[in-house]
Protein backbone atom coordinates (compact mmCIF):
# COMPACT_ATOMS: atom_id res chain seq x y z
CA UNK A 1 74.20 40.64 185.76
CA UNK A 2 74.38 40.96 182.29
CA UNK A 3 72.39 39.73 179.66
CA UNK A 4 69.87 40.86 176.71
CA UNK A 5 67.36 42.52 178.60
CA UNK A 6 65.83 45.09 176.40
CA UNK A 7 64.63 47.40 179.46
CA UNK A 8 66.25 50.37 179.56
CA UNK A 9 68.82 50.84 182.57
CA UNK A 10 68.25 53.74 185.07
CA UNK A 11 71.98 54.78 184.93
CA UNK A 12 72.22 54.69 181.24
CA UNK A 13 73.85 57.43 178.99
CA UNK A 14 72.11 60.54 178.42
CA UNK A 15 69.61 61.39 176.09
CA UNK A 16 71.38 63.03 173.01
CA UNK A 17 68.19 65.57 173.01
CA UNK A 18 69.36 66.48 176.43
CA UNK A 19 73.35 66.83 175.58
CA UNK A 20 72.20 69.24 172.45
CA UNK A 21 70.15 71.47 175.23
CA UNK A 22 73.00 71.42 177.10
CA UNK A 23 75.60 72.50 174.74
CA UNK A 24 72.97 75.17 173.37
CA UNK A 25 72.43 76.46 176.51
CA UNK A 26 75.90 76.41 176.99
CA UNK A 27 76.45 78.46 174.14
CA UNK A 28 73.17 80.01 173.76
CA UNK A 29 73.13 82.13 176.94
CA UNK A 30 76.90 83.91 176.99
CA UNK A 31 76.04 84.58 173.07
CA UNK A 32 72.89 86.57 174.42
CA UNK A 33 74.54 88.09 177.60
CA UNK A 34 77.81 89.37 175.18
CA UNK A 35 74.99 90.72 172.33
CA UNK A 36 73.43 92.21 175.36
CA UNK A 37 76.36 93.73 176.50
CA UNK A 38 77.45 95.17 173.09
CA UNK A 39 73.49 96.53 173.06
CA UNK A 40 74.01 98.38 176.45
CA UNK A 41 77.20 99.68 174.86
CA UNK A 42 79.84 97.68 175.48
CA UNK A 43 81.20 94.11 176.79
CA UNK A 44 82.14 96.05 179.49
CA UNK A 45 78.03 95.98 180.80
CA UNK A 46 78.18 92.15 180.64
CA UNK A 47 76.88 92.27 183.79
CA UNK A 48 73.19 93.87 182.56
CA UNK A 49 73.76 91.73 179.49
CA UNK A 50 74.01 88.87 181.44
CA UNK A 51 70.33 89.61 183.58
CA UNK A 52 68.73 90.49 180.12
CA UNK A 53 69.89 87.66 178.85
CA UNK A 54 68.79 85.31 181.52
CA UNK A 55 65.25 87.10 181.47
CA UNK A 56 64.96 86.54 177.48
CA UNK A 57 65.83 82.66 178.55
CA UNK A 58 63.29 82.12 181.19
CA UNK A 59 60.78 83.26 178.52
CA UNK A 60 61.68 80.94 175.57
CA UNK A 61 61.85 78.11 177.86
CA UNK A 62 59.03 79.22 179.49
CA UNK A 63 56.92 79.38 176.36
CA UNK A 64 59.08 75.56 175.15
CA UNK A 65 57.20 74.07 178.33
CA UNK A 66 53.60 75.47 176.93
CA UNK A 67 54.55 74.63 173.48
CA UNK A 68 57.63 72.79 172.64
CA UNK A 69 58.34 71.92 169.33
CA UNK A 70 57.13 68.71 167.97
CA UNK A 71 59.58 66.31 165.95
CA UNK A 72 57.43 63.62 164.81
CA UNK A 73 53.67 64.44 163.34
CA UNK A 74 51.16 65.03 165.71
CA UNK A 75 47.39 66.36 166.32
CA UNK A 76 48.19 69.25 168.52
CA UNK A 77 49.00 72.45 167.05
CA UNK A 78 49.66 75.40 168.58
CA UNK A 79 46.50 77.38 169.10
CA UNK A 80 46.81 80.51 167.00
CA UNK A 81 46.17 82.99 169.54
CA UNK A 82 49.77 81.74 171.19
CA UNK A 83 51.65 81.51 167.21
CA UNK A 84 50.58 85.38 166.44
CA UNK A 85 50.81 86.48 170.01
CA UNK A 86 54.52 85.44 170.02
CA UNK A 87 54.93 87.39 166.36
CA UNK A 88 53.43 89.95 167.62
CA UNK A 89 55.74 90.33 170.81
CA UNK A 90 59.00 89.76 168.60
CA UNK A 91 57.53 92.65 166.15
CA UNK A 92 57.20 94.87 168.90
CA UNK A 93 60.11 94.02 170.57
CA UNK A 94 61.70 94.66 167.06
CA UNK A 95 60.00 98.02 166.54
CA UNK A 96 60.70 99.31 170.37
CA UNK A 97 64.23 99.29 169.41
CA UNK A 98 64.00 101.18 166.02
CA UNK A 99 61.85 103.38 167.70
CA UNK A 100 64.55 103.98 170.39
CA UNK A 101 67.30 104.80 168.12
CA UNK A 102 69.49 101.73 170.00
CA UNK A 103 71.75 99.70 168.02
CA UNK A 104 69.43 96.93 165.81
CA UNK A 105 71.21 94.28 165.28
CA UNK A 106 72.79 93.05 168.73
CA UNK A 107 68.80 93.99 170.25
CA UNK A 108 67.41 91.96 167.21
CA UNK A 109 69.55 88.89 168.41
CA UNK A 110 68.70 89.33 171.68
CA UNK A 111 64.71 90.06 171.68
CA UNK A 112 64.82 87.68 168.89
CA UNK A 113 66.96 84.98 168.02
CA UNK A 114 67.58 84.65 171.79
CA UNK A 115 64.19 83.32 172.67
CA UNK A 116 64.30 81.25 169.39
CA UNK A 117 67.21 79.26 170.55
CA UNK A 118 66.10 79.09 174.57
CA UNK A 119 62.12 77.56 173.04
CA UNK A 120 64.58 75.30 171.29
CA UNK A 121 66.67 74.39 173.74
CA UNK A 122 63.62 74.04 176.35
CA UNK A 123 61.79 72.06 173.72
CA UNK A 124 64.99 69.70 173.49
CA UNK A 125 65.01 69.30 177.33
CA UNK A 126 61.50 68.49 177.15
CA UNK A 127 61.51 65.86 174.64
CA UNK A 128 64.32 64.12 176.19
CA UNK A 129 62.43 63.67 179.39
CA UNK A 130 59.58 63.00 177.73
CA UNK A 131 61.75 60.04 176.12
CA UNK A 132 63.56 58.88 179.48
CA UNK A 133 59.87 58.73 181.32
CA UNK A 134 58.65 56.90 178.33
């Protein structure tokens, strides 16, 4: 039955915040594996590249479901202890490899930029649901 019912419909389209975590994570995670892999040495370690870069994954969506990012003004902030603990990890994830003479940039996109786009990605998935549960 048709009609102007304003409810939303349980088999309605997809939440765009949910198709842009998709297609970043889609992205997103080869991007990390291959920098990975050219970190190790080569693409031909894609393998280890790959388990990096689905350990540096779990952690930025881990830290999206503890703090996601906020699109709209809001009260909460993110207690400092988490904001300069999570500069202080990328710093030293940063400094490990200078310290270690391995290559900079592809570890800098990896320890780096890698967790920056999964806590984006994780954030997206969890305002969509938020948005679908109402």
């Amino acid at each position: 039955m048709t009609g102007n019912d304003p409810t939303p419909r349980e088999d309605g389209p997809v939440e765009p915040t949910l198709v842009t975590a998709g297609v970043l994570l889609a992205f997103g995670l080869p991007a990390t594996a291959a920098a990975a892999a050219f970190a190790f040495g080569s693409l031909e370690d894609i393998g280890r590249g790959f388990l990096v870069a689905l350990g540096v994954w779990a952690a930025g969506i881990g830290v999206a479901f503890l703090q996601p990012l906020r699109t709209a003004p809001s009260d909460e902030v993110m207690p400092p202890a988490l904001r300069w603990g999570l500069v202080a990890l990328a710093v030293a994830a940063v400094s490990a490899v200078v310290a270690s003479s391995a290559p900079v940039l592809p570890w800098s996109l990896v320890l780096v930029v890698g967790p920056a786009f999964a806590w984006i990605t994780g954030s997206l998935w969890v305002i969509g649901r938020q948005g679908r549960t109402g």
